[in-house]
N, C-alpha and C. Protein backbone atom coordinates (compact mmCIF):
# COMPACT_ATOMS: atom_id res chain seq x y z
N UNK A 1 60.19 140.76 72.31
CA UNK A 1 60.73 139.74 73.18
C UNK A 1 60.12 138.41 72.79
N UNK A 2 60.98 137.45 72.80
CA UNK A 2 60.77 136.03 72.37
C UNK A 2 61.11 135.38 73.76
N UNK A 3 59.78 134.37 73.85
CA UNK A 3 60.81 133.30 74.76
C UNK A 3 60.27 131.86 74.20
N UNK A 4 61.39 131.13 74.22
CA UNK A 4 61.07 129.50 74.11
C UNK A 4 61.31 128.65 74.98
N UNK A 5 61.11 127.30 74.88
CA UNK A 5 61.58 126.37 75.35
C UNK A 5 62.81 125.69 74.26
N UNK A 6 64.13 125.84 74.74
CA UNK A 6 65.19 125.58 73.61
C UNK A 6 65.58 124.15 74.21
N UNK A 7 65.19 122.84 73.25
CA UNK A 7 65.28 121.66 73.27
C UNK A 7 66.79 121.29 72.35
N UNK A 8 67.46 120.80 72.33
CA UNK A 8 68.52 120.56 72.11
C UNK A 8 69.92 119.17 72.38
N UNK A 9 70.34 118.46 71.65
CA UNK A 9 71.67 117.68 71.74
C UNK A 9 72.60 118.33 70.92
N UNK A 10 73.60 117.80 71.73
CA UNK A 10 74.66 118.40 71.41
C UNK A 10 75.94 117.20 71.02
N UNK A 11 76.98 117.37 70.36
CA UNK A 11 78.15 116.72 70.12
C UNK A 11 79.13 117.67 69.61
N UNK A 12 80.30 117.33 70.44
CA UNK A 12 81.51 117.79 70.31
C UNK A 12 81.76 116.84 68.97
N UNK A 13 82.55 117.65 67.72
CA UNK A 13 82.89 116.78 66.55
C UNK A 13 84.83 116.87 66.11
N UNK A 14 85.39 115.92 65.64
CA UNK A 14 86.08 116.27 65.00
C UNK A 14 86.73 116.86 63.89
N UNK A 15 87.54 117.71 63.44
CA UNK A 15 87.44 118.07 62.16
C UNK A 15 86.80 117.33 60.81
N UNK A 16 87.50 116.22 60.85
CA UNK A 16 86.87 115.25 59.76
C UNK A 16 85.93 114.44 59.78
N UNK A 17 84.79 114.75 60.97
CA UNK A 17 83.31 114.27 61.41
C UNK A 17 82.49 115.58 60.81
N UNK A 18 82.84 116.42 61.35
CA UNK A 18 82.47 117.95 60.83
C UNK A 18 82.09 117.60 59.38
N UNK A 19 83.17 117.70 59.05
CA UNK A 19 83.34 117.85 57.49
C UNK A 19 82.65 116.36 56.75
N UNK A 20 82.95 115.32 57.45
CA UNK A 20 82.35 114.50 56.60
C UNK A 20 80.10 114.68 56.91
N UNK A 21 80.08 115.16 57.99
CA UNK A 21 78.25 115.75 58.05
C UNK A 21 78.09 116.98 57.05
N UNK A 22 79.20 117.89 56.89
CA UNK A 22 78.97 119.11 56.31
C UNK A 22 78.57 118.48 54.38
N UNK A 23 79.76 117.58 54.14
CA UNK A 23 79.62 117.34 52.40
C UNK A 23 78.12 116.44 52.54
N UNK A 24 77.60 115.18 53.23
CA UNK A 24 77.05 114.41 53.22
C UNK A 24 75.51 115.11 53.07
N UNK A 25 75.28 116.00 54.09
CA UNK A 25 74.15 116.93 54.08
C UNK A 25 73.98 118.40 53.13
N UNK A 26 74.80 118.12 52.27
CA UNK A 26 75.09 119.45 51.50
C UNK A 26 74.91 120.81 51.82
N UNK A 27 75.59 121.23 53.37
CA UNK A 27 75.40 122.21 54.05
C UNK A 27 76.37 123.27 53.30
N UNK A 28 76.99 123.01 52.13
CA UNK A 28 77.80 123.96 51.16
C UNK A 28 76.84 125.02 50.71
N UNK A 29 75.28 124.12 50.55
CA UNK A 29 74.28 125.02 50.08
C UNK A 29 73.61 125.63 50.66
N UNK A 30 73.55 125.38 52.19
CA UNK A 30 72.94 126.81 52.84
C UNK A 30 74.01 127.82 52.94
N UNK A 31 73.66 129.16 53.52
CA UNK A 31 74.60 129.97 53.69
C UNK A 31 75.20 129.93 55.00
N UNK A 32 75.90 130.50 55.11
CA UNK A 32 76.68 130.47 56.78
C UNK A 32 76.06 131.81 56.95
N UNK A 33 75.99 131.53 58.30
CA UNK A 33 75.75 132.48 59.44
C UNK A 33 77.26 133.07 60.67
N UNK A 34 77.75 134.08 59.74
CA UNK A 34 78.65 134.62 60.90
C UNK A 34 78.41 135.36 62.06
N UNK A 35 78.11 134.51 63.48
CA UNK A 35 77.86 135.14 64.37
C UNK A 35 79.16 135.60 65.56
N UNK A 36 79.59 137.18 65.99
CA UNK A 36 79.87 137.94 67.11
C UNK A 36 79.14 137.48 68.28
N UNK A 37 79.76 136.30 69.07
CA UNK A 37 79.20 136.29 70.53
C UNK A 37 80.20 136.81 71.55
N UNK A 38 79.22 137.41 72.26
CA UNK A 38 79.70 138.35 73.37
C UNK A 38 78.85 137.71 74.58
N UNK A 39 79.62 137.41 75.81
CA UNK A 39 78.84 136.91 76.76
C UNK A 39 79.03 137.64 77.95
N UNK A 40 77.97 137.80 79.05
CA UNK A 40 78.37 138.74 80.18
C UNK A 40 77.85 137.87 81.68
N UNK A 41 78.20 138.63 82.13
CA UNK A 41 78.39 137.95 83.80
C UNK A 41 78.56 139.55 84.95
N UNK A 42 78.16 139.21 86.42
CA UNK A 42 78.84 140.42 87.21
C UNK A 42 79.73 140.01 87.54
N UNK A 43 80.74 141.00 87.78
CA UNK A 43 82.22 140.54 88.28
C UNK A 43 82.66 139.07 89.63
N UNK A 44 81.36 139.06 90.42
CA UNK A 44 81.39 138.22 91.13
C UNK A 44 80.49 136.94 90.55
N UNK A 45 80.23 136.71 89.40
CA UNK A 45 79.80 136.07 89.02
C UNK A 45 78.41 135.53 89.15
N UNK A 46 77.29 136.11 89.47
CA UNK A 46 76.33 135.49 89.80
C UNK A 46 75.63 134.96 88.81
N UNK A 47 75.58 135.22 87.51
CA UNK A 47 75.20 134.42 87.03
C UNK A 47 75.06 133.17 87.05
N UNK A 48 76.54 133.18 86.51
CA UNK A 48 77.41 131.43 86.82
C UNK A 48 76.45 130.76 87.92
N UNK A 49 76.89 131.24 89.25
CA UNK A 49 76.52 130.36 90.40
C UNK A 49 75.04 130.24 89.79
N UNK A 50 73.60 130.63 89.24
CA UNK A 50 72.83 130.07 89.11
C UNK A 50 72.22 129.79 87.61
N UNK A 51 73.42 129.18 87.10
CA UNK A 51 73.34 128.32 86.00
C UNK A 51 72.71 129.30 84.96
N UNK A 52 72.91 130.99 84.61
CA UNK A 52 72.16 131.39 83.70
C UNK A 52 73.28 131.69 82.82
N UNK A 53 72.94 131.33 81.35
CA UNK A 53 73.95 132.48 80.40
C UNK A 53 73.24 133.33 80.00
N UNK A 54 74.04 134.66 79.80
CA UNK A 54 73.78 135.44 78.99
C UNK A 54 74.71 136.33 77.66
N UNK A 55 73.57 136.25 76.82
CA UNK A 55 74.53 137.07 75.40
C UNK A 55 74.00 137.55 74.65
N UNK A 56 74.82 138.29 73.90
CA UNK A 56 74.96 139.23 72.90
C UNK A 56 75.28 138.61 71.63
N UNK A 57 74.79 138.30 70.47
CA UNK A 57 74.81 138.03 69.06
C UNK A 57 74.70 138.94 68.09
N UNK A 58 75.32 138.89 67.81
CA UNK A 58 75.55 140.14 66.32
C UNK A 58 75.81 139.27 64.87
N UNK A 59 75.05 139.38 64.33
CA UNK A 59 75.29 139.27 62.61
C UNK A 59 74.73 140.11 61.63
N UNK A 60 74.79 139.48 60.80
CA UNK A 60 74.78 140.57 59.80
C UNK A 60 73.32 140.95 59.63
N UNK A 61 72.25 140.32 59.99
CA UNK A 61 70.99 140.18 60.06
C UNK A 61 70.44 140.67 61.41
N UNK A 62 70.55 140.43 62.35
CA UNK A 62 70.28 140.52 63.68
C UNK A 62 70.93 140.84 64.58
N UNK A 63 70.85 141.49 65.70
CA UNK A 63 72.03 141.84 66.73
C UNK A 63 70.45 141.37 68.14
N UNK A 64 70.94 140.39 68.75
CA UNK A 64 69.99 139.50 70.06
C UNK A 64 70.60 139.11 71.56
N UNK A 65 69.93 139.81 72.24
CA UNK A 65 69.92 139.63 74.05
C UNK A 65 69.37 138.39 73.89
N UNK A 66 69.87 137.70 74.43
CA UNK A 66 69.71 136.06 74.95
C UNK A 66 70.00 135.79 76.08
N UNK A 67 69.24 135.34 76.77
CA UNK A 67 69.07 134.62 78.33
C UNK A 67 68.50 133.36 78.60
N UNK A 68 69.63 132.53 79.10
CA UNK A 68 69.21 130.80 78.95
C UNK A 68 69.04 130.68 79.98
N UNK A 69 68.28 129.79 80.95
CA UNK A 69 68.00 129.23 81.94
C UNK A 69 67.49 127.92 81.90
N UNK A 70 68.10 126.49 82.58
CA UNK A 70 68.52 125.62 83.16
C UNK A 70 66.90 124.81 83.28
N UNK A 71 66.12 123.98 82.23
CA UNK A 71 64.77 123.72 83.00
C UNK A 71 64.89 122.58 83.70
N UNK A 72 65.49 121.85 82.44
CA UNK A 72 66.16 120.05 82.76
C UNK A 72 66.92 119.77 81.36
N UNK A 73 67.47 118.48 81.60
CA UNK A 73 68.51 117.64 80.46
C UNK A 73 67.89 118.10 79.15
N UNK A 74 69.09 118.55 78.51
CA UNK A 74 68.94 119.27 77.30
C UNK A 74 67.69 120.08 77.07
N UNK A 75 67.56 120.99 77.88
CA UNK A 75 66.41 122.38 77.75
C UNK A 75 66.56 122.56 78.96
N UNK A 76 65.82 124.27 78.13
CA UNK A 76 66.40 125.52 78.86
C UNK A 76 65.71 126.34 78.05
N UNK A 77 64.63 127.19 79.09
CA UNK A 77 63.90 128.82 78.85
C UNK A 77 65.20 129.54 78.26
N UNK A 78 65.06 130.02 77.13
CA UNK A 78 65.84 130.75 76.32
C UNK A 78 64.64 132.07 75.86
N UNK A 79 65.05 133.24 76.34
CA UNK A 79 64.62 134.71 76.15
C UNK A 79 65.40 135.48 75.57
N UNK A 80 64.40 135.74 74.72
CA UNK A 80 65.22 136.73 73.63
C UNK A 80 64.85 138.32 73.18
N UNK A 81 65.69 139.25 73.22
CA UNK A 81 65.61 140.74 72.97
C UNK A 81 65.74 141.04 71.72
N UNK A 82 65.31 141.41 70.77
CA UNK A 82 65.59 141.72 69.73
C UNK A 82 66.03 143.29 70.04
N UNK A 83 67.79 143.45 69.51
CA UNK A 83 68.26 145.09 70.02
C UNK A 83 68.47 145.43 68.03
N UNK A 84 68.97 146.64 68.10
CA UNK A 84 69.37 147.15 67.01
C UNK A 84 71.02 147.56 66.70
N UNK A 85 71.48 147.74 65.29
CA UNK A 85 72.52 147.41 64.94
C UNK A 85 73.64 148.58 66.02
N UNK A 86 72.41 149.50 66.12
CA UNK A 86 73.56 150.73 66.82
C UNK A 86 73.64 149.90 67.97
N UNK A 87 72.92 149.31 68.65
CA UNK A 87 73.25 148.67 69.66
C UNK A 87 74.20 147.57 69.82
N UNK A 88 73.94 146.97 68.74
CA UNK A 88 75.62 146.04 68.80
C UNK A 88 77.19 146.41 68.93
N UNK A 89 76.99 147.99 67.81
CA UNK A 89 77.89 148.75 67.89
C UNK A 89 78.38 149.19 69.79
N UNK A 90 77.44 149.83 69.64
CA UNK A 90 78.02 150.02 71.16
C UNK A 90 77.87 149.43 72.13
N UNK A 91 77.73 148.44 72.19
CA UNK A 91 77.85 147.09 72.99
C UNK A 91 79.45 146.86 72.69
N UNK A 92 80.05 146.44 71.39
CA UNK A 92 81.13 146.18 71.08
C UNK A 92 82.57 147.28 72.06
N UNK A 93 81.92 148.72 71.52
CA UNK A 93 82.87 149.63 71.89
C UNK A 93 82.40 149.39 73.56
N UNK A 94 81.45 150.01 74.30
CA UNK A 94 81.92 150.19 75.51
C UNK A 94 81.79 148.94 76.53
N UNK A 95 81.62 147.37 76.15
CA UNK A 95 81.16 146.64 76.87
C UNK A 95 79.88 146.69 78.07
N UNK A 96 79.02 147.61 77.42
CA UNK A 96 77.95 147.62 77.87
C UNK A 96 76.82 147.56 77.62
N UNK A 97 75.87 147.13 78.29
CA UNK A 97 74.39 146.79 77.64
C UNK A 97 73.70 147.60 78.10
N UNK A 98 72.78 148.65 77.13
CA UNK A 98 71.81 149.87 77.92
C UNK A 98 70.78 149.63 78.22
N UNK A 99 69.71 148.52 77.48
CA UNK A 99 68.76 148.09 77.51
C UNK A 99 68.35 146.58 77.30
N UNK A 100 67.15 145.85 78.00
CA UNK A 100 67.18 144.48 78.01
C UNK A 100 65.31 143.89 77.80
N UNK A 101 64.47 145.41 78.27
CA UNK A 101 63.37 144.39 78.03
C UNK A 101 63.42 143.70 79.28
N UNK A 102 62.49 142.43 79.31
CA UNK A 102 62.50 141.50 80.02
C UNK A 102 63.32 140.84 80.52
N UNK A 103 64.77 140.81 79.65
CA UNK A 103 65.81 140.39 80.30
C UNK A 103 65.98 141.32 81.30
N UNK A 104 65.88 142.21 80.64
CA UNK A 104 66.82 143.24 82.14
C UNK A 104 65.33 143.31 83.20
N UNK A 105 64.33 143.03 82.94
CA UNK A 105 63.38 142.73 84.30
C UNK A 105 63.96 141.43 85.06
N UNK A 106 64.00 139.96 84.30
CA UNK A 106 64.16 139.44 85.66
C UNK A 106 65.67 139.55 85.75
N UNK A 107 66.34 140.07 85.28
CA UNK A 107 67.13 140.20 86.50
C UNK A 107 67.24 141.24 87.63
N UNK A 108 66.67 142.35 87.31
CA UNK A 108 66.38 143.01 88.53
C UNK A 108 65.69 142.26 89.17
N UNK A 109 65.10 140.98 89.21
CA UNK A 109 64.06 140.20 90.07
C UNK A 109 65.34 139.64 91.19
N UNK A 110 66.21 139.48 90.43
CA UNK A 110 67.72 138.83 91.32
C UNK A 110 68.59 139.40 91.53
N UNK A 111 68.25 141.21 91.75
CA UNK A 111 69.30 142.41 91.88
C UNK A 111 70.36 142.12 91.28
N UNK A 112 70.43 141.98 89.92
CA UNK A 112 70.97 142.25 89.27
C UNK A 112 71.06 143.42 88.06
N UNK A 113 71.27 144.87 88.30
CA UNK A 113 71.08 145.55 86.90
C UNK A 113 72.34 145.81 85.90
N UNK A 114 71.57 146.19 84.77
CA UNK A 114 72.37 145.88 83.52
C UNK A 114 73.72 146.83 83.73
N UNK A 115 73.94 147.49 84.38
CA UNK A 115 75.21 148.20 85.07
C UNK A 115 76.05 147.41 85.43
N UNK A 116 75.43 146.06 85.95
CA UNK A 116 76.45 145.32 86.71
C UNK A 116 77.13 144.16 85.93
N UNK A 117 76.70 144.53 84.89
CA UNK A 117 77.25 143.41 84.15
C UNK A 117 78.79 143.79 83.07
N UNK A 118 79.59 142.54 83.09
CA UNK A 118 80.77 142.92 82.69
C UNK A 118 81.23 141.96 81.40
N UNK A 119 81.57 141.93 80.51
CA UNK A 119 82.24 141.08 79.16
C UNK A 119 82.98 139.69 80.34
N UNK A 120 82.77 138.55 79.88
CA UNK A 120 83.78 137.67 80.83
C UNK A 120 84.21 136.82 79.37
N UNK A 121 83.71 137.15 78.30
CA UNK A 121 84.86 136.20 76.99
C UNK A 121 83.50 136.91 75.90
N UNK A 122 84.39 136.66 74.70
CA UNK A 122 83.60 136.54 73.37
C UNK A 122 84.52 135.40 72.09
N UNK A 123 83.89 134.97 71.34
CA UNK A 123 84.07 134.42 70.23
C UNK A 123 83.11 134.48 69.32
N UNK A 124 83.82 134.02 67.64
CA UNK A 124 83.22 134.11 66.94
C UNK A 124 82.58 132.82 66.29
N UNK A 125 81.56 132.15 65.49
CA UNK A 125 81.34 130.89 65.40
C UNK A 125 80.44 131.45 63.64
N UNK A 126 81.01 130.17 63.18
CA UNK A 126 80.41 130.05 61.76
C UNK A 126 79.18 129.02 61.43
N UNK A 127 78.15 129.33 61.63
CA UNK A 127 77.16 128.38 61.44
C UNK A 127 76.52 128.12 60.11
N UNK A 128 76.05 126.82 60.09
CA UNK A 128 75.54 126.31 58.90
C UNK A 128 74.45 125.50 59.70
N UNK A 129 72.84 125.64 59.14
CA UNK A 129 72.15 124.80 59.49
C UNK A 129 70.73 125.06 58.67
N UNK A 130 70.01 123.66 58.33
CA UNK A 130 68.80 123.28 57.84
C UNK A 130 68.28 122.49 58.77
N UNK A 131 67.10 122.53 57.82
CA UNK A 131 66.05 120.74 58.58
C UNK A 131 66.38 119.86 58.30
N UNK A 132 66.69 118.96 58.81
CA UNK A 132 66.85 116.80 57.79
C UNK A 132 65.81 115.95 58.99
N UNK A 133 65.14 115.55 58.18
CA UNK A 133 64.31 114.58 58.65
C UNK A 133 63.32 115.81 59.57
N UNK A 134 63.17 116.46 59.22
CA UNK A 134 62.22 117.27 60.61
C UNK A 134 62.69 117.76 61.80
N UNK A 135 64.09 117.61 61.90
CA UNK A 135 64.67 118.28 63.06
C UNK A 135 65.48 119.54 62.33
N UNK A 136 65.91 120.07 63.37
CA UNK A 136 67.13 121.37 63.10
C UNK A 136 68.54 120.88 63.25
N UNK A 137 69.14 120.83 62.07
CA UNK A 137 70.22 120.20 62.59
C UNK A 137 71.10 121.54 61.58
N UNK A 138 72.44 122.21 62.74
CA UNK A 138 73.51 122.55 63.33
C UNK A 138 74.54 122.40 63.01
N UNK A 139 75.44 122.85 62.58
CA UNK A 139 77.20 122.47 62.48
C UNK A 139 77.61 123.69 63.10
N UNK A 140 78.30 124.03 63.86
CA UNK A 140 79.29 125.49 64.10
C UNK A 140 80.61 125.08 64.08
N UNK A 141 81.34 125.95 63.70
CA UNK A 141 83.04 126.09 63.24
C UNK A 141 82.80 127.06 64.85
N UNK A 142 83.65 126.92 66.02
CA UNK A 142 83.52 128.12 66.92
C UNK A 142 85.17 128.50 66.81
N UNK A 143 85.62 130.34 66.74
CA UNK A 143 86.84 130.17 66.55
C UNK A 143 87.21 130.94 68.26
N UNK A 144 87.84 130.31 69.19
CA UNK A 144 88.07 130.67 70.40
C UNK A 144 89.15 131.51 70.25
N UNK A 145 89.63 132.13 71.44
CA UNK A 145 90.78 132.84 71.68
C UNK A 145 91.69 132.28 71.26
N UNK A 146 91.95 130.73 71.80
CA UNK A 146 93.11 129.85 71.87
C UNK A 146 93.61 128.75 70.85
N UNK A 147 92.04 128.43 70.57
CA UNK A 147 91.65 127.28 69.51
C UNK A 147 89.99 127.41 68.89
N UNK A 148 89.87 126.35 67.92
CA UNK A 148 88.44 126.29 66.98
C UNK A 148 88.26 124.86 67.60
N UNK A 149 87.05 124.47 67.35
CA UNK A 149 86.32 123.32 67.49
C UNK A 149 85.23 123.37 66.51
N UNK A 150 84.96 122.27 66.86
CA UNK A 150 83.64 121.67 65.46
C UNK A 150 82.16 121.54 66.54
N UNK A 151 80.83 121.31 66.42
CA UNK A 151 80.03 120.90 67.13
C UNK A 151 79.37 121.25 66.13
N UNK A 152 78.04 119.71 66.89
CA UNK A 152 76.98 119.21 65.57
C UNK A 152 75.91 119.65 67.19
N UNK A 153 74.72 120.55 66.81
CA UNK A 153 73.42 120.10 67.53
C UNK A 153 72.15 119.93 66.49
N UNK A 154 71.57 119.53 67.48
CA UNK A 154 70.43 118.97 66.37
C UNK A 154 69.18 119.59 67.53
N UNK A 155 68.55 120.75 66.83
CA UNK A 155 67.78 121.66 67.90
C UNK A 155 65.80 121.14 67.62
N UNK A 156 65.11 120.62 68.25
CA UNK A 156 63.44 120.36 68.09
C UNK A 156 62.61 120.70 68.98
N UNK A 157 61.46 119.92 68.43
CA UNK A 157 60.61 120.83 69.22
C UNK A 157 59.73 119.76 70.31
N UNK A 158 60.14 118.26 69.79
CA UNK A 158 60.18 117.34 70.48
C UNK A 158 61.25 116.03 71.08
N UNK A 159 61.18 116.17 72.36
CA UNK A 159 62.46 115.67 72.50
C UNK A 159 62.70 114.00 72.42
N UNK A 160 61.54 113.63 72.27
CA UNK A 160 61.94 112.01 71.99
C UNK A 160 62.45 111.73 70.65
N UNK A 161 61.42 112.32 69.04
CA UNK A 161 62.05 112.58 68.14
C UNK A 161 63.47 113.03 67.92
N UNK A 162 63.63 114.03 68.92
CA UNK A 162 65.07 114.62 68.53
C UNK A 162 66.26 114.27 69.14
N UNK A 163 66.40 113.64 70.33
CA UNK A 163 66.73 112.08 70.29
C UNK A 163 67.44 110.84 69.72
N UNK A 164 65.99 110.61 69.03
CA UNK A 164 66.20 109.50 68.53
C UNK A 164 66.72 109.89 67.03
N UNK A 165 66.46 111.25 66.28
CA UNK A 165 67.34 111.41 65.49
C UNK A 165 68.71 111.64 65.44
N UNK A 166 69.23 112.48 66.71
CA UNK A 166 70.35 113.03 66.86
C UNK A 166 71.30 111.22 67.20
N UNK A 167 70.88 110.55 68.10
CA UNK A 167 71.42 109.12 68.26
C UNK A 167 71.87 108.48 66.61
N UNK A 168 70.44 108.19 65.74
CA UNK A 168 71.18 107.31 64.40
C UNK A 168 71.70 108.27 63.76
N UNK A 169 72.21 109.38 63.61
CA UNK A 169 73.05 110.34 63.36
C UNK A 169 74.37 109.87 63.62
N UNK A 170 74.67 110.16 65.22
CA UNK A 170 75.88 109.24 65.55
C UNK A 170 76.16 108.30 65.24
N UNK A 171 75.05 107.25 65.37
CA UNK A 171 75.47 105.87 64.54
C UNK A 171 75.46 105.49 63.45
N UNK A 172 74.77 106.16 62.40
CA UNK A 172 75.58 106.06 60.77
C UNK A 172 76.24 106.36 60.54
N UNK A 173 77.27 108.08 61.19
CA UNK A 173 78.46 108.16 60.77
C UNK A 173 79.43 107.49 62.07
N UNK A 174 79.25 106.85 62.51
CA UNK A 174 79.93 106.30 63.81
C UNK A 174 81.39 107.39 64.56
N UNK A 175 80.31 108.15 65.09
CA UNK A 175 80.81 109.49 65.62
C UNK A 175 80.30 108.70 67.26
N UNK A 176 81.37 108.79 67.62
CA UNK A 176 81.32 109.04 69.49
C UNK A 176 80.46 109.68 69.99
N UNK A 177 79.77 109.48 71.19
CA UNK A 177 79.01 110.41 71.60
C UNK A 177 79.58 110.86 73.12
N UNK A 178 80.19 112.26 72.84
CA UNK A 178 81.12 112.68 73.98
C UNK A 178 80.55 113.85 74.50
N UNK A 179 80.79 114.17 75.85
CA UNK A 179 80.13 115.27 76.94
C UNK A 179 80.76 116.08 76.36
N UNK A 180 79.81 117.73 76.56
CA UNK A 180 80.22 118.74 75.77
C UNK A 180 79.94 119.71 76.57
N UNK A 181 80.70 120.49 77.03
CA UNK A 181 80.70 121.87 77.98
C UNK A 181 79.80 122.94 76.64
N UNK A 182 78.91 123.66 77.73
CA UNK A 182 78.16 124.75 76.93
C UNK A 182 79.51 125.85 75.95
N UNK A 183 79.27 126.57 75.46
CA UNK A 183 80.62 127.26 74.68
C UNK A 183 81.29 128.36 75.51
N UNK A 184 79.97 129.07 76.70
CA UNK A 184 80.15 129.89 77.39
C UNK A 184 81.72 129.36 78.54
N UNK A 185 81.11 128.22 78.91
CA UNK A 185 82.67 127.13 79.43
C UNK A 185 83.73 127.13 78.44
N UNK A 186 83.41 126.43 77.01
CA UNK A 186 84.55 126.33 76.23
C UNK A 186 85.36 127.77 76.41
N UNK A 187 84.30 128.67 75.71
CA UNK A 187 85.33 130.07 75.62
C UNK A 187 86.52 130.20 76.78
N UNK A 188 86.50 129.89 77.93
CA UNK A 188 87.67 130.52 78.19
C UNK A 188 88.76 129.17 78.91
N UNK A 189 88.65 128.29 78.31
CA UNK A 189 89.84 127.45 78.14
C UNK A 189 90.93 127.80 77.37
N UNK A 190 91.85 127.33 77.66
CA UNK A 190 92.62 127.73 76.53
C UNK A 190 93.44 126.43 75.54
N UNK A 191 93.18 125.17 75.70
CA UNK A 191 92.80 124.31 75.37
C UNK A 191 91.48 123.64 74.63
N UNK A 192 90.97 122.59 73.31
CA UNK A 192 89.71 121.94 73.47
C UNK A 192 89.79 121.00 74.22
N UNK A 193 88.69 119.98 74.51
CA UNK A 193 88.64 119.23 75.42
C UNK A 193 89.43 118.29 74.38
N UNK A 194 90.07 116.90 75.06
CA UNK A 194 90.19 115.63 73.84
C UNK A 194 88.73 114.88 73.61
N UNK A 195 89.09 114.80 72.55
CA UNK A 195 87.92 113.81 71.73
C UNK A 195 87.61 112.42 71.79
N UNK A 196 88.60 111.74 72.60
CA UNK A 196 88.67 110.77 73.05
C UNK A 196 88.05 110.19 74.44
């Protein structure tokens, strides 16, 4: 079990913002990361009502229980399970999670057990990401039910630095800086937001 403090900005991008950060940073040369997200909730939603996500990641490397929680503006206690591949597997087939670790402790802290939890969307997202300048910087391709979108984050470990990098970012490629619903929201639109 991992837990951090996950510091983070975010931007919704356009195709040809995407692409013009992807050639500029030569993110051709890292590899992509194809990640299976699977996200869950109880049927009445309690998660939601107190601002937690939770998910399931599968790649080709890792299959990870993730649990975000809400600290302040851009961060959030992010806990992590490291499960195994059979476990992704059958996560996939029966939409269920058998085991959680610490996740599945606190949520029994909020009667919630892993029984009660149900699939409420999944998508798939293509990531590409290195360091520039000392931060973590992010591209995902996310491909939704309905539609794909672009998004740039730029993930650190300090948030004034990361910041102030993620800002002249925007302003050298003179990219907008527009509000961005978490993906757990995106996923089940069936629309993207406009970019405008």
């Amino acid at each position: 079990m991992a837990e951090h403090l996950e510091i983070e900005y975010k931007n919704i991008l356009s195709q040809a913002e995407y692409q013009e950060l992807f050639n500029h940073y030569n993110f051709a040369e890292t590899a992509p990361l194809t990640q299976d997200n699977i996200y869950f909730d109880t049927k009445d939603h309690e998660l939601r009502k107190r601002h937690i996500g939770l998910r399931v990641r599968i790649t080709d490397t890792y299959v990870h229980l993730t649990m975000k929680q809400p600290v302040k503006d851009h961060q959030k206690l992010e806990t992590t399970e490291k499960l195994t591949f059979i476990d992704g597997e059958s996560i996939k087939e029966s939409g269920r999670i058998s085991h959680g670790g610490k996740v599945a402790d606190f949520l029994a802290t909020i009667d919630i057990a892993l029984d009660d939890l149900v699939i409420i969307g999944q998508f798939k997202t293509i990531r590409h990401q290195q360091v520039v300048e000392g931060q973590d910087m992010v591209l995902d391709h996310c491909f939704f039910q309905d539609y794909e979108d672009f998004e740039l984050e730029v993930e650190t470990n300090n948030p004034e630095t990361g910041l102030v990098f993620y800002q002249n970012l925007l302003q050298k490629f003179q990219i907008q800086q527009r509000p961005i619903k978490q993906k757990i929201v995106r996923m089940n639109q069936s629309n993207p937001d406009p970019l405008s």
